[in-house]
N, C-alpha and C. Protein backbone atom coordinates (compact mmCIF):
# COMPACT_ATOMS: atom_id res chain seq x y z
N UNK A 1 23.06 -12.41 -9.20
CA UNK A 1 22.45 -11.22 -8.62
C UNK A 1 20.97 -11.21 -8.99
N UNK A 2 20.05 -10.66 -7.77
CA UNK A 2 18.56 -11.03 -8.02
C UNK A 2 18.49 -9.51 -7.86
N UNK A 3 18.14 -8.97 -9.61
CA UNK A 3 17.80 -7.78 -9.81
C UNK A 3 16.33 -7.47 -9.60
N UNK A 4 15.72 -8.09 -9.34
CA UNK A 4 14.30 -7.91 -9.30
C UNK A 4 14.10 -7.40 -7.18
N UNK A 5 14.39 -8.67 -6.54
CA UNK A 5 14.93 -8.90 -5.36
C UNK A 5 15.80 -7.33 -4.55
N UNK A 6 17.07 -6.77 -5.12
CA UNK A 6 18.10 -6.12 -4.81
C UNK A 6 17.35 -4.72 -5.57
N UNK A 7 16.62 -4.22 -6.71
CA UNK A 7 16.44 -2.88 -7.35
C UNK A 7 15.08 -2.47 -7.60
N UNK A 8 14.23 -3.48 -7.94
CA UNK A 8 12.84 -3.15 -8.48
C UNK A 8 12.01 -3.14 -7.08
N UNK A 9 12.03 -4.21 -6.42
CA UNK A 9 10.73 -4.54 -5.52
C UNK A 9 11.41 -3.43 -3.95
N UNK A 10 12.56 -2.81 -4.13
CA UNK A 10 12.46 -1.55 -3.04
C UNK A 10 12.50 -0.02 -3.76
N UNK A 11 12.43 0.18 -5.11
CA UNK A 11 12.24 1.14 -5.74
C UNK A 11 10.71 1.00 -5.82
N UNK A 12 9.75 -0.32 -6.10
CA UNK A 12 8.45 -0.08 -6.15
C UNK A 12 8.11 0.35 -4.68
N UNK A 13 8.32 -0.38 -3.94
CA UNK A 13 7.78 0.06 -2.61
C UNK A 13 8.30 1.34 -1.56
N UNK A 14 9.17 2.19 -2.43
CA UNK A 14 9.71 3.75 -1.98
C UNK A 14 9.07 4.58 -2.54
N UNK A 15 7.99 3.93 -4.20
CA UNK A 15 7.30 5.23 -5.02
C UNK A 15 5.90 4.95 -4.36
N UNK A 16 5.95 3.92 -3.92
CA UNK A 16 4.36 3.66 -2.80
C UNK A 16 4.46 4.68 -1.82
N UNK A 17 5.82 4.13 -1.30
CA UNK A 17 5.43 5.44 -0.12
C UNK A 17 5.89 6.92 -0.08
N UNK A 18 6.48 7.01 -0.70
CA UNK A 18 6.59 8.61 -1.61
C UNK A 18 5.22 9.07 -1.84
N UNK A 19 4.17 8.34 -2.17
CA UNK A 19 2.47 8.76 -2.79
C UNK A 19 1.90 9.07 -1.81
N UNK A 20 2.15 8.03 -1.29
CA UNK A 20 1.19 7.82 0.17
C UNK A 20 2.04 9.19 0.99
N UNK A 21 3.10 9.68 0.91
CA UNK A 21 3.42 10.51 1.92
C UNK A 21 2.88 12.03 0.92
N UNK A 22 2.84 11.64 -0.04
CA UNK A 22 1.96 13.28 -0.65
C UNK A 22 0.69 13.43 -0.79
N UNK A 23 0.03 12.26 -0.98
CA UNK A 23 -1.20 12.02 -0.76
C UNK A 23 -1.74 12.65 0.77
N UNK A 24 -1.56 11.98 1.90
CA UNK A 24 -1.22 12.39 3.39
C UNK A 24 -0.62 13.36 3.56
N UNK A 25 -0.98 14.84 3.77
CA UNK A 25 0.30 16.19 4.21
C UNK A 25 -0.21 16.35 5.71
N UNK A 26 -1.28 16.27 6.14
CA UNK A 26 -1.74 16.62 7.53
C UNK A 26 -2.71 15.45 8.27
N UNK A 27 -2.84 15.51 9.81
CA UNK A 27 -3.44 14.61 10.62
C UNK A 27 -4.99 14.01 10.06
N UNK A 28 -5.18 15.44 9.63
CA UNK A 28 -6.93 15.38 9.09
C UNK A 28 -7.14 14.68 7.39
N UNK A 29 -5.74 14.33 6.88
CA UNK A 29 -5.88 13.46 5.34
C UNK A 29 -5.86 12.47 5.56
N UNK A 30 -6.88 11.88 4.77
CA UNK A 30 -7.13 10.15 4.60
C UNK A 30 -6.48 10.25 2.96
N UNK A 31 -6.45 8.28 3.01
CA UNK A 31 -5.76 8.27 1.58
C UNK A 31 -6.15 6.92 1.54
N UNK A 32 -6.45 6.27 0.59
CA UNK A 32 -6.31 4.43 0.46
C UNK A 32 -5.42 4.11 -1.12
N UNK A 33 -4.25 3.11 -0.42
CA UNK A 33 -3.76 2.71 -1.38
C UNK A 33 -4.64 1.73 -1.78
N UNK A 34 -5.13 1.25 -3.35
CA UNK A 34 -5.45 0.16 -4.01
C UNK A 34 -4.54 -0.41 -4.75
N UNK A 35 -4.17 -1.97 -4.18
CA UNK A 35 -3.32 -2.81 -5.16
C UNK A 35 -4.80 -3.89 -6.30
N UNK A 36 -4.61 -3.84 -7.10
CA UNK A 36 -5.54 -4.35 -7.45
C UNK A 36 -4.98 -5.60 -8.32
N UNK A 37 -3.44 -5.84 -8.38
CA UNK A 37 -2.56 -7.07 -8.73
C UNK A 37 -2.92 -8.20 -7.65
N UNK A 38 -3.31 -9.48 -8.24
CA UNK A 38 -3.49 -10.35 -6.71
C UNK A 38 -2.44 -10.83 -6.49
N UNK A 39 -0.50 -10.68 -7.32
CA UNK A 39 0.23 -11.26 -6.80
C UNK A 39 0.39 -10.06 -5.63
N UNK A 40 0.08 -9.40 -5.18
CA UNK A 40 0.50 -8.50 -3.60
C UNK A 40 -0.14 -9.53 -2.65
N UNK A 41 -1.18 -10.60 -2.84
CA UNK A 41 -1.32 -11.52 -1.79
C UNK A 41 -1.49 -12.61 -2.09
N UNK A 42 -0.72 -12.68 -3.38
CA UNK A 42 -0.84 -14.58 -3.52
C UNK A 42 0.86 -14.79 -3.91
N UNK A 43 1.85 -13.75 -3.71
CA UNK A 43 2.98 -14.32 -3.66
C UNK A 43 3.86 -13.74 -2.85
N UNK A 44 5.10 -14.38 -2.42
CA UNK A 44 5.60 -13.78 -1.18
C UNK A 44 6.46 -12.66 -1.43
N UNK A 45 6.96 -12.42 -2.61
CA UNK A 45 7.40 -10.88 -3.10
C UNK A 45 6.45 -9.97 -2.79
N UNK A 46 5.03 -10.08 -2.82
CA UNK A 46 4.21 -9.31 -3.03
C UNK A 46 3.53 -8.88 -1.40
N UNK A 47 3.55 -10.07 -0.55
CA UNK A 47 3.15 -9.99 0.65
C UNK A 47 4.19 -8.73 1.33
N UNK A 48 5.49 -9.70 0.78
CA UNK A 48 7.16 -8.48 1.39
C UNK A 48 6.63 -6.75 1.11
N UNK A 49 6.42 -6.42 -0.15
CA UNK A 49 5.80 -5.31 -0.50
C UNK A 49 4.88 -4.82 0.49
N UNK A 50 3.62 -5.45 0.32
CA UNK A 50 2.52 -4.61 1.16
C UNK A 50 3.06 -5.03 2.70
N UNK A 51 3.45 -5.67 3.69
CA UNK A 51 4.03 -5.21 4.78
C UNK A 51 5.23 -4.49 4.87
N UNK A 52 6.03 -4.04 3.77
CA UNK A 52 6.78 -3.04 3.93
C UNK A 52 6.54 -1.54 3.72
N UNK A 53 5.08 -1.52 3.69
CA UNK A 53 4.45 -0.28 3.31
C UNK A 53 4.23 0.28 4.98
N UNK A 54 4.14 -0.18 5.53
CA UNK A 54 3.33 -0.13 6.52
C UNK A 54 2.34 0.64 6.91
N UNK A 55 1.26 -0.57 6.17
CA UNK A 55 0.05 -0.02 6.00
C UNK A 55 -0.44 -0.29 7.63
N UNK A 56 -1.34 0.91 8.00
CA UNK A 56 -2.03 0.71 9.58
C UNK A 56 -3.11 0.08 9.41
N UNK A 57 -3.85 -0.07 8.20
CA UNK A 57 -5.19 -1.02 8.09
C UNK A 57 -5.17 -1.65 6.69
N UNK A 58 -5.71 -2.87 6.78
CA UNK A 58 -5.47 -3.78 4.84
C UNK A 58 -7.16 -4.18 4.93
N UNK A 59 -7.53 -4.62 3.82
CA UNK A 59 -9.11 -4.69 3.45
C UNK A 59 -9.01 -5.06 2.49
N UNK A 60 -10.25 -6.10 1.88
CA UNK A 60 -10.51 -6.16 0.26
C UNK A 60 -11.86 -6.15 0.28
N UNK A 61 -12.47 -5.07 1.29
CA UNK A 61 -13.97 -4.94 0.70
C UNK A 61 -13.75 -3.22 0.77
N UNK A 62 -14.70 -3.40 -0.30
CA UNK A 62 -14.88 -1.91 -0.92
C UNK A 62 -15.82 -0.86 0.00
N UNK A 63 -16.52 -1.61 1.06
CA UNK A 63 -17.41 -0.91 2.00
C UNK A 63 -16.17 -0.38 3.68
N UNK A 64 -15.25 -1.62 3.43
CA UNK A 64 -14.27 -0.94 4.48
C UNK A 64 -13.67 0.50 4.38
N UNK A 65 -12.85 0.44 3.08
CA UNK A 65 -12.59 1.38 2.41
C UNK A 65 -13.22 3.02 1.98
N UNK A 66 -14.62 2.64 1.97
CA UNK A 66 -15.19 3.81 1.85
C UNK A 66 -15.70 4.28 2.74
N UNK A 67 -15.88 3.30 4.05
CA UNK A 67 -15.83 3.76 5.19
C UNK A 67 -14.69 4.58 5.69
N UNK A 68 -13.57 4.08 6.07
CA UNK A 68 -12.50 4.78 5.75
C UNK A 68 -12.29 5.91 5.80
N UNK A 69 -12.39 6.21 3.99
CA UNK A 69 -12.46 7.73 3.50
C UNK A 69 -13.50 8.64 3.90
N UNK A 70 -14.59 7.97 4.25
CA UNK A 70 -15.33 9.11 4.65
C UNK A 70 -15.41 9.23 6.29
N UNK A 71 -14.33 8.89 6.94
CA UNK A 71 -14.61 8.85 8.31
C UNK A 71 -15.47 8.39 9.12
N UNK A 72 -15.65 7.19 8.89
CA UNK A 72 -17.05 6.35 9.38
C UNK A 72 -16.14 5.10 10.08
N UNK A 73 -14.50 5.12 9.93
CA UNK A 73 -13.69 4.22 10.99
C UNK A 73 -13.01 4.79 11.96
């Protein structure tokens, strides 16, 4: 049994989006998740994660991002 696989990596990615859904209450809230682990894109557990978020936009520049939040996308 792959406890990591089967309990951890869909309990991490249900408290992601549990945040992200309190973070977000209305049309007009922005929010940016930061993973700042590079296994979320240098391993395939981690890739599984962030496309199971379903994130509508991904970035690793900090000017996307603050664009973003301040409504400048």
């Amino acid at each position: 049994r792959d406890d990591f696989a089967e309990e951890r990596m869909p309990r991490m990615v249900l408290t992601l989006r549990q945040w992200a859904g309190r973070a977000v209450r209305t049309r007009a809230d922005r929010a940016a998740i930061v993973l700042c682990d590079p296994r979320a894109v240098s391993t395939r557990y981690g890739r599984d994660a962030v496309a199971a978020l379903g994130l509508a936009q991904r970035s690793a520049r900090v000017a996307d991002i603050e664009a973003f939040l301040e409504g400048r996308v």
